[in-house]
PDB file of N, CA and C in Angstrom:
ATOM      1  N   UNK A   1    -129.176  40.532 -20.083  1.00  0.00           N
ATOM      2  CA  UNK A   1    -128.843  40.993 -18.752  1.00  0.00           C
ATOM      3  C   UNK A   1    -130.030  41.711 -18.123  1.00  0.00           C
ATOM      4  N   UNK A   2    -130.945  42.329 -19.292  1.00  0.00           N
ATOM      5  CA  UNK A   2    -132.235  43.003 -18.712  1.00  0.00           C
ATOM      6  C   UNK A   2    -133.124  42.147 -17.449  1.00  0.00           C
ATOM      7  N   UNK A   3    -133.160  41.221 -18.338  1.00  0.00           N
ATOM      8  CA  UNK A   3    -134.010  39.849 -18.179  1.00  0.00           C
ATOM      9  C   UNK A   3    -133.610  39.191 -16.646  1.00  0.00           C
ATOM     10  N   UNK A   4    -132.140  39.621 -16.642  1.00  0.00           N
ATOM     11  CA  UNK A   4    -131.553  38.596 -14.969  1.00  0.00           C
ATOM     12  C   UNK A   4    -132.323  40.209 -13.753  1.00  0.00           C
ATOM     13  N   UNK A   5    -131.646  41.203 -14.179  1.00  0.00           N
ATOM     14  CA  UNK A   5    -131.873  42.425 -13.302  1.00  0.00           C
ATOM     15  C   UNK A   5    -133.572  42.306 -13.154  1.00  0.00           C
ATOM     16  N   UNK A   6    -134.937  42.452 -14.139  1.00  0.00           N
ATOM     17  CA  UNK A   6    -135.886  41.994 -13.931  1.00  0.00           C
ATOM     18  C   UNK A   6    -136.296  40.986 -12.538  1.00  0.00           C
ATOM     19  N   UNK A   7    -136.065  39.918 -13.158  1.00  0.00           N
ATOM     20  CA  UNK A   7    -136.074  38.345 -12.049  1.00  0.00           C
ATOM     21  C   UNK A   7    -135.430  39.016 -10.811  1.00  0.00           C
ATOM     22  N   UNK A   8    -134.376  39.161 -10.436  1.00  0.00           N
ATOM     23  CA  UNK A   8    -134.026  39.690  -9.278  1.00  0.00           C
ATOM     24  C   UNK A   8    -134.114  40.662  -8.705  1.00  0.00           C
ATOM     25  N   UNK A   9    -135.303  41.802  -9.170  1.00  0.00           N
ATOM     26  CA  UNK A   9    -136.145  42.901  -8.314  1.00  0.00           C
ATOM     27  C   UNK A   9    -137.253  42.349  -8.239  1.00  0.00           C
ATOM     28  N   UNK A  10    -137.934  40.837  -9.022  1.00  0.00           N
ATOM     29  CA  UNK A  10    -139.138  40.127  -8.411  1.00  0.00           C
ATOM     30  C   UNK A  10    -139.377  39.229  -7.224  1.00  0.00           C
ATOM     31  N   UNK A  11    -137.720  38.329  -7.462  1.00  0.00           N
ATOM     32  CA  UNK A  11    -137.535  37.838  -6.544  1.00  0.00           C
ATOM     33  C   UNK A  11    -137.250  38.363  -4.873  1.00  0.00           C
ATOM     34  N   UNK A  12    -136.729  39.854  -4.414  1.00  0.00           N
ATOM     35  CA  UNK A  12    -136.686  40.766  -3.617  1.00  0.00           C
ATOM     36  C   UNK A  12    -137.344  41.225  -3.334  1.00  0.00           C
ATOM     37  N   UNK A  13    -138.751  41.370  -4.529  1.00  0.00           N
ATOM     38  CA  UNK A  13    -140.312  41.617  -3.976  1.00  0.00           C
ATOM     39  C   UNK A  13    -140.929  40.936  -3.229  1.00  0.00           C
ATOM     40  N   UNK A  14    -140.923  39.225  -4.032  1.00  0.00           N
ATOM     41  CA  UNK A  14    -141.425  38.007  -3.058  1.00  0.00           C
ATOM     42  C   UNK A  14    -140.590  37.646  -1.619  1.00  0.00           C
ATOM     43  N   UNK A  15    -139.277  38.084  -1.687  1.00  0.00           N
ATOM     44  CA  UNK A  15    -138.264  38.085  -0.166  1.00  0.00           C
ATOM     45  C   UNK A  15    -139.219  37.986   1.094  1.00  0.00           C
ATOM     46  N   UNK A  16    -139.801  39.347   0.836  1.00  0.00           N
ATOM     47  CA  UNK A  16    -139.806  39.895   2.321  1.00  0.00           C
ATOM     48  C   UNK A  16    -141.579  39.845   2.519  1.00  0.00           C
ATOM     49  N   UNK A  17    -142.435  39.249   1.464  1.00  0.00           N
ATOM     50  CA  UNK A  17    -143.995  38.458   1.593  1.00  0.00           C
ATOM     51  C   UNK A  17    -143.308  37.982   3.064  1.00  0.00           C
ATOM     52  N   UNK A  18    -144.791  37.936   3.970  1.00  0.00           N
ATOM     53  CA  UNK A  18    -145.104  36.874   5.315  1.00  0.00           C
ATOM     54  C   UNK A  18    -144.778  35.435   4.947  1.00  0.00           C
ATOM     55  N   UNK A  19    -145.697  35.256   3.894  1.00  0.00           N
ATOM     56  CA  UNK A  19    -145.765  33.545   3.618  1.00  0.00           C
ATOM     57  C   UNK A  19    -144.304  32.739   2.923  1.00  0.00           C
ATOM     58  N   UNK A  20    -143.358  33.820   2.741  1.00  0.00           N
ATOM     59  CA  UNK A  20    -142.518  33.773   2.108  1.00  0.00           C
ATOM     60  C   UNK A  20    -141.912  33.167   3.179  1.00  0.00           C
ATOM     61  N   UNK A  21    -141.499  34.589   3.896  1.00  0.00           N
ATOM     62  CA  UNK A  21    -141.103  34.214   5.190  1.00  0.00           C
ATOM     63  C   UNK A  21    -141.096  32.889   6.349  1.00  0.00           C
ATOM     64  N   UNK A  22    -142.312  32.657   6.477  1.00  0.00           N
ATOM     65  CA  UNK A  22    -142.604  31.220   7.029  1.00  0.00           C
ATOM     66  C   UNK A  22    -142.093  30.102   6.150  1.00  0.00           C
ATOM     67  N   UNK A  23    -142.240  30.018   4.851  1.00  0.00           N
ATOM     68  CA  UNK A  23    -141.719  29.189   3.638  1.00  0.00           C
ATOM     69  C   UNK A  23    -140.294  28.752   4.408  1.00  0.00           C
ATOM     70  N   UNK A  24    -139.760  30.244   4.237  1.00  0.00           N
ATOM     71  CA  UNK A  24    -138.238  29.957   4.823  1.00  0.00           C
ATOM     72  C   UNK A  24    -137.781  29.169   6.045  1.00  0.00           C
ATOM     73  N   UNK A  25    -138.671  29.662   6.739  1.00  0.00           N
ATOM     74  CA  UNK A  25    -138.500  29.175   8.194  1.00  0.00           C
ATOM     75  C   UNK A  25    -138.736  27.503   8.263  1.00  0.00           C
ATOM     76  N   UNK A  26    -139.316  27.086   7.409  1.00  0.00           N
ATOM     77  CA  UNK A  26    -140.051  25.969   7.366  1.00  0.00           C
ATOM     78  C   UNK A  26    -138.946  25.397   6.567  1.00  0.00           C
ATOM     79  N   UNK A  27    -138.670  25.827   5.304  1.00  0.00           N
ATOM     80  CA  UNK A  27    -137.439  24.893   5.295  1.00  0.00           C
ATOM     81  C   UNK A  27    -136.225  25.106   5.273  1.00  0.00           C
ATOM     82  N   UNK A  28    -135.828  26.501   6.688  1.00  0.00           N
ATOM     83  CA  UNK A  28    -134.450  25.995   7.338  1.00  0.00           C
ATOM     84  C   UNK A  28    -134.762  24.664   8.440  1.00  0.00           C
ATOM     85  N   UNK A  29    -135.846  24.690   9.328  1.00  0.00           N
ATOM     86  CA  UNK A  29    -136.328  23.373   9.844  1.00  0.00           C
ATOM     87  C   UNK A  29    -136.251  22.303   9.516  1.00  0.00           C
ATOM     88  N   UNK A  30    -136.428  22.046   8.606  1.00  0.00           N
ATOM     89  CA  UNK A  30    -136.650  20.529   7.477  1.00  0.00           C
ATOM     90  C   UNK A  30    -135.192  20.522   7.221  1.00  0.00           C
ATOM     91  N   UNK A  31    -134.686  21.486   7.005  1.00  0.00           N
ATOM     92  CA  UNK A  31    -132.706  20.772   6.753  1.00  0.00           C
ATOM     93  C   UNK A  31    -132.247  21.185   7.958  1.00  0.00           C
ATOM     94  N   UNK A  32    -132.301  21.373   8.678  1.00  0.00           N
ATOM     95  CA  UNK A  32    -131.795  21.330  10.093  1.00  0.00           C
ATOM     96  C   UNK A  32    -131.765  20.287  10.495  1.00  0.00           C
ATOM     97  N   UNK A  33    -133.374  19.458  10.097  1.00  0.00           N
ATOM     98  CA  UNK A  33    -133.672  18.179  11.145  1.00  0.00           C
ATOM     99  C   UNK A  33    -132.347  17.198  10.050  1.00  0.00           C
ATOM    100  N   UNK A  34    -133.221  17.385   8.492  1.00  0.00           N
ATOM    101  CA  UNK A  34    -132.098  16.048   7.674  1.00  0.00           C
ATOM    102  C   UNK A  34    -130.640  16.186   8.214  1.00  0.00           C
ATOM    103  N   UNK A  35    -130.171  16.941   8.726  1.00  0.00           N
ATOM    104  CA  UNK A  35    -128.328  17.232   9.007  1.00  0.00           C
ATOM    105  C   UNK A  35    -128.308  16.623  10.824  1.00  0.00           C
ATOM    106  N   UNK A  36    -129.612  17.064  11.275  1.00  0.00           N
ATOM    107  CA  UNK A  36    -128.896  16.368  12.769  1.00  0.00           C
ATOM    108  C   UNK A  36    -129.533  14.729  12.468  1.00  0.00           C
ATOM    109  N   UNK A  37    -130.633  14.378  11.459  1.00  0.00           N
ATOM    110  CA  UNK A  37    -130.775  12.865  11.028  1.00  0.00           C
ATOM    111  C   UNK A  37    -129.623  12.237  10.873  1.00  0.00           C
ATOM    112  N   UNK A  38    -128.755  12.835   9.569  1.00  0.00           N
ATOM    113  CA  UNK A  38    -127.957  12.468   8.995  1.00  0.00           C
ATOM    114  C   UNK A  38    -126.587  12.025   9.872  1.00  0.00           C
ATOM    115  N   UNK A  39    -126.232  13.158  10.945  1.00  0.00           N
ATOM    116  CA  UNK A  39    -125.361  13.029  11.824  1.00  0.00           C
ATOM    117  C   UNK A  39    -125.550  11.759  12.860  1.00  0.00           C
ATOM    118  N   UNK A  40    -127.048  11.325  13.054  1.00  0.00           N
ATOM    119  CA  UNK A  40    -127.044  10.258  13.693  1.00  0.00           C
ATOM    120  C   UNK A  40    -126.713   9.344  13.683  1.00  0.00           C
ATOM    121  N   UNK A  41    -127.203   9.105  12.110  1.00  0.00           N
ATOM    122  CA  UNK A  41    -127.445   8.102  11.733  1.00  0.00           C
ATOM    123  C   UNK A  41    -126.156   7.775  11.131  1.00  0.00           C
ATOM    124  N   UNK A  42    -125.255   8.143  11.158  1.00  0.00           N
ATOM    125  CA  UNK A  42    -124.135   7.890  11.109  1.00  0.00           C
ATOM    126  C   UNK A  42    -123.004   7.650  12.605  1.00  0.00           C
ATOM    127  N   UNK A  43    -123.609   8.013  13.479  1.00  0.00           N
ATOM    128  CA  UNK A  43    -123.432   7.888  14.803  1.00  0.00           C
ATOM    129  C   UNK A  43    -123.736   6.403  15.502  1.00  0.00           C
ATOM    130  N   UNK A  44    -124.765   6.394  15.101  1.00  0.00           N
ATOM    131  CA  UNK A  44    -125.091   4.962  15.111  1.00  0.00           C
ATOM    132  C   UNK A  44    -124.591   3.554  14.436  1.00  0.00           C
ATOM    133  N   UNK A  45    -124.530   4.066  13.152  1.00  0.00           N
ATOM    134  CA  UNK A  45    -123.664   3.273  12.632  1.00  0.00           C
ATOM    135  C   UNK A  45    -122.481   2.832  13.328  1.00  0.00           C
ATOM    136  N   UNK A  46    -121.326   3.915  13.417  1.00  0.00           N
ATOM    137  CA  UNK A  46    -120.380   3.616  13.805  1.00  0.00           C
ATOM    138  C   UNK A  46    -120.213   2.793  15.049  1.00  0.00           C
ATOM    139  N   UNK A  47    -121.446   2.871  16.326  1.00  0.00           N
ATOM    140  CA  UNK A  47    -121.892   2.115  17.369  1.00  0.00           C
ATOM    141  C   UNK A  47    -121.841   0.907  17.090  1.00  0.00           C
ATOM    142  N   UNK A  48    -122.746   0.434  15.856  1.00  0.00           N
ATOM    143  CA  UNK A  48    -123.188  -1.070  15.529  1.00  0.00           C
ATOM    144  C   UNK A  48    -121.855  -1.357  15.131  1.00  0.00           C
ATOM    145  N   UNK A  49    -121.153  -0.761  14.417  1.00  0.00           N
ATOM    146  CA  UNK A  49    -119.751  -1.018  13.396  1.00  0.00           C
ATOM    147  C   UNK A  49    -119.113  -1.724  14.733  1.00  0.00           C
ATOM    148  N   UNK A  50    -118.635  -1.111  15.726  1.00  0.00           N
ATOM    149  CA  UNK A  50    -117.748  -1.418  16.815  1.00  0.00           C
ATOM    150  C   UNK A  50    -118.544  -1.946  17.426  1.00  0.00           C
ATOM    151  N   UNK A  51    -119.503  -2.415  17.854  1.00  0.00           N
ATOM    152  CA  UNK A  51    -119.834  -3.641  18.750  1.00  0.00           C
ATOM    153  C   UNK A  51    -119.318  -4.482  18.070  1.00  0.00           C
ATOM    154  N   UNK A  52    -119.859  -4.640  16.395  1.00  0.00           N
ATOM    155  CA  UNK A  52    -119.611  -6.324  16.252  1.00  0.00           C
ATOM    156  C   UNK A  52    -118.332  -6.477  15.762  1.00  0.00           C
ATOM    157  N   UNK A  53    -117.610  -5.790  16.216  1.00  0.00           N
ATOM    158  CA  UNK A  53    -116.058  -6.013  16.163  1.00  0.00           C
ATOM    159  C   UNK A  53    -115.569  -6.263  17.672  1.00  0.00           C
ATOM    160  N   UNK A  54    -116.056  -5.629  18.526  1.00  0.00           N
ATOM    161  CA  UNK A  54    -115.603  -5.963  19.993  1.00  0.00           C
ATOM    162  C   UNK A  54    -116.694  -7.021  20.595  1.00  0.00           C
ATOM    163  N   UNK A  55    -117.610  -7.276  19.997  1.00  0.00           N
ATOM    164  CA  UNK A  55    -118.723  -8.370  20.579  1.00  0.00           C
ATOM    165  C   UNK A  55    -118.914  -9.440  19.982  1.00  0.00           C
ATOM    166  N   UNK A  56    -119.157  -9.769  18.463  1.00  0.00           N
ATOM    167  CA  UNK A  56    -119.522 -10.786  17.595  1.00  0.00           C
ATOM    168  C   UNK A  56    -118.194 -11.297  17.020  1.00  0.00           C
ATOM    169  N   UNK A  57    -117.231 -10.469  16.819  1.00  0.00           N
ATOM    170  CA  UNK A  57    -116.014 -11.437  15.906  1.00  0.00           C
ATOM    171  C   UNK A  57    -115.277 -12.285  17.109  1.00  0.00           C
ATOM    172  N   UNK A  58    -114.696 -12.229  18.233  1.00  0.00           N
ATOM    173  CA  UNK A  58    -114.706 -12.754  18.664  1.00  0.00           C
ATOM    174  C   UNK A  58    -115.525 -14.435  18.812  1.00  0.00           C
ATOM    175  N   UNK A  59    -116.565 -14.079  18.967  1.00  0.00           N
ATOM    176  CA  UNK A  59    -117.677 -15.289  19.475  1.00  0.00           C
ATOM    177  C   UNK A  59    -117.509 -16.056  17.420  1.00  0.00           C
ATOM    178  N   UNK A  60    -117.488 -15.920  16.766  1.00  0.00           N
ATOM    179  CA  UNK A  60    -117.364 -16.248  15.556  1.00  0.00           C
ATOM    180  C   UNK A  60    -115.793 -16.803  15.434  1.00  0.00           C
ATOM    181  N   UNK A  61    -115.248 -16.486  15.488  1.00  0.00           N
ATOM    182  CA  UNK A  61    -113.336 -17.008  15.846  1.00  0.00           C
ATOM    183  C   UNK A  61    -113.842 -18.204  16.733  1.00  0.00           C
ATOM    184  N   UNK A  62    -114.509 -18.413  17.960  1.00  0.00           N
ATOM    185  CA  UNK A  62    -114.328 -19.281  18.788  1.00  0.00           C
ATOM    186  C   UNK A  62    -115.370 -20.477  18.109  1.00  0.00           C
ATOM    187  N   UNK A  63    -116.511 -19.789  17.477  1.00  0.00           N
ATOM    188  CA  UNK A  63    -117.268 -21.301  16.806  1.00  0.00           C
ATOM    189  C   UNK A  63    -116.963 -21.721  15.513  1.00  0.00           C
ATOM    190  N   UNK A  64    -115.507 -21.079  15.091  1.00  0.00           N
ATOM    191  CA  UNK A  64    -114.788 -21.687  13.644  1.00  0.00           C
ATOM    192  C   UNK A  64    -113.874 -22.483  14.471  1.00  0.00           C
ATOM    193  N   UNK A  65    -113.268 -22.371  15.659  1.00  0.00           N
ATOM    194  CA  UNK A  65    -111.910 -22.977  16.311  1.00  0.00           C
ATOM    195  C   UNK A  65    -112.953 -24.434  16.744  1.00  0.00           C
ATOM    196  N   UNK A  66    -114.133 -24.185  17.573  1.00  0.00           N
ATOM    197  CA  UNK A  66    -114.982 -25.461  17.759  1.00  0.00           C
ATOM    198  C   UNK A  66    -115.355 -26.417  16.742  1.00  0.00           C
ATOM    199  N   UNK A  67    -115.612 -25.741  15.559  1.00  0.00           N
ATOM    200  CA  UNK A  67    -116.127 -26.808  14.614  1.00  0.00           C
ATOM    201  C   UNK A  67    -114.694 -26.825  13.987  1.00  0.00           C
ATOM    202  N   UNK A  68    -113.391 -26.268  13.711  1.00  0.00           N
ATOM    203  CA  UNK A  68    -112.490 -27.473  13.470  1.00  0.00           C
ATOM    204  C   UNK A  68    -112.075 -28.685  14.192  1.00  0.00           C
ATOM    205  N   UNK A  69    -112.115 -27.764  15.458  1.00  0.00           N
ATOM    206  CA  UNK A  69    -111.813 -29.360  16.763  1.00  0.00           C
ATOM    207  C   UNK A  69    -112.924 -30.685  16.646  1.00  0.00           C
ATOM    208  N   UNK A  70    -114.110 -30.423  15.759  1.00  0.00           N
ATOM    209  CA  UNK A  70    -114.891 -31.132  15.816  1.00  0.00           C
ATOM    210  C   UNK A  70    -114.637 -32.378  14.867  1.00  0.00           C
ATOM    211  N   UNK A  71    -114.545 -31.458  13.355  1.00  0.00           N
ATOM    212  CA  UNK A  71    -113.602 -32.361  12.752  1.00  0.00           C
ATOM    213  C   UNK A  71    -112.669 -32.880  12.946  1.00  0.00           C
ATOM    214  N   UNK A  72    -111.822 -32.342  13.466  1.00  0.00           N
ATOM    215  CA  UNK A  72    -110.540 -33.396  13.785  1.00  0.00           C
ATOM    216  C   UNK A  72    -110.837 -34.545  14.739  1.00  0.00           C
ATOM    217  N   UNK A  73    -111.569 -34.462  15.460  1.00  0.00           N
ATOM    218  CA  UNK A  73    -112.226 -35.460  15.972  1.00  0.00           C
ATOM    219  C   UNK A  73    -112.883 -36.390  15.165  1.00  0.00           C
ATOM    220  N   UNK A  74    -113.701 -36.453  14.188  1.00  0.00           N
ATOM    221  CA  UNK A  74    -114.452 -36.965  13.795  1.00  0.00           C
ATOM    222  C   UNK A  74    -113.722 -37.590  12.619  1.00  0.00           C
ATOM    223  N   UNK A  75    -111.977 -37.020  12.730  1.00  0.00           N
ATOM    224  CA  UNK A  75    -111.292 -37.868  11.276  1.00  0.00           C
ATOM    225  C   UNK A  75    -111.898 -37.224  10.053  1.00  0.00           C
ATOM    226  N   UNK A  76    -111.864 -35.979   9.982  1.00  0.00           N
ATOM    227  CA  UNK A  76    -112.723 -35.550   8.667  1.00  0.00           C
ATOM    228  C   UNK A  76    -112.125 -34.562   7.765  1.00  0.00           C
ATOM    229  N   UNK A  77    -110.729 -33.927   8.754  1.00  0.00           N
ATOM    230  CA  UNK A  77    -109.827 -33.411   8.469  1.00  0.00           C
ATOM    231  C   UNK A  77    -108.486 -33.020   8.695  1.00  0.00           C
ATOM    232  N   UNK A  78    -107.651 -32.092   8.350  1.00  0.00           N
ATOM    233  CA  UNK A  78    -106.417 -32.553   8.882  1.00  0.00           C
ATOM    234  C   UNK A  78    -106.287 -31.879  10.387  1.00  0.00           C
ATOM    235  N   UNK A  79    -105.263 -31.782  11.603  1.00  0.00           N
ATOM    236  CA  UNK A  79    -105.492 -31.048  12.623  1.00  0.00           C
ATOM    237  C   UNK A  79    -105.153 -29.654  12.351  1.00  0.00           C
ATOM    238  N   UNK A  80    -106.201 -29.119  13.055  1.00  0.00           N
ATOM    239  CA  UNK A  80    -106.129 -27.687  12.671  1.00  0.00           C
ATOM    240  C   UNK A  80    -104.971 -27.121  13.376  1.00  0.00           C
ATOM    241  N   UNK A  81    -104.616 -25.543  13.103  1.00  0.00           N
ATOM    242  CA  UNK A  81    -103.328 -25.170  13.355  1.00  0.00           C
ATOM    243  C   UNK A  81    -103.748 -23.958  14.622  1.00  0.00           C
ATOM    244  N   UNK A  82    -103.801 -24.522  15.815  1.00  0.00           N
ATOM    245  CA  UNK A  82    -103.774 -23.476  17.458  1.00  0.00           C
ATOM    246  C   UNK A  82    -102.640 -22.815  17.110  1.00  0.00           C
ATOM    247  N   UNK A  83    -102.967 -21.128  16.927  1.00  0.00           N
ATOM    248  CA  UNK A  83    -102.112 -20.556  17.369  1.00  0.00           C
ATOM    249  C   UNK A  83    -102.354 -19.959  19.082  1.00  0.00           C
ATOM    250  N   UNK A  84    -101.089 -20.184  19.374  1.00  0.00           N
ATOM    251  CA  UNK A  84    -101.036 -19.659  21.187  1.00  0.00           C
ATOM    252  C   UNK A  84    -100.307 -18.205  21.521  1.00  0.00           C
TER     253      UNK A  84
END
């Protein structure tokens, strides 16, 4: 227990050093930035997520419905099933 009380009147020495100080400052900055990164970039995601659900699945439904009509045309398979 000597040994912890030691370390933690050294560490309270080095606290309140200048360079210490800036240390700190420097990396509350650096995790400040990774957390508003992180928040983006998950922001974004969710952007791309919902476009290609409101933009691309659509257009993908309509060129699976074309190339069955194609086949069935072409006698290559059975008629596909339009739902209305």
């Amino acid at each position: 227990m000597l040994a912890m009380a030691g370390l933690k009147d050294r560490l309270l020495a080095v606290w309140d050093k200048p360079h210490a100080k800036k240390l700190r400052r420097v990396v509350h900055h650096v995790v400040r930035g990774a957390k508003k990164f992180a928040i983006g970039s998950g922001n974004a995601a969710w952007v791309v997520g919902t476009t290609m659900l409101v933009m691309v699945m659509p257009l993908v439904f309509e060129i699976d419905r074309e190339q069955q009509l194609i086949e069935y045309e072409g006698g290559m398979a059975p008629p596909p099933i339009v739902m209305k």
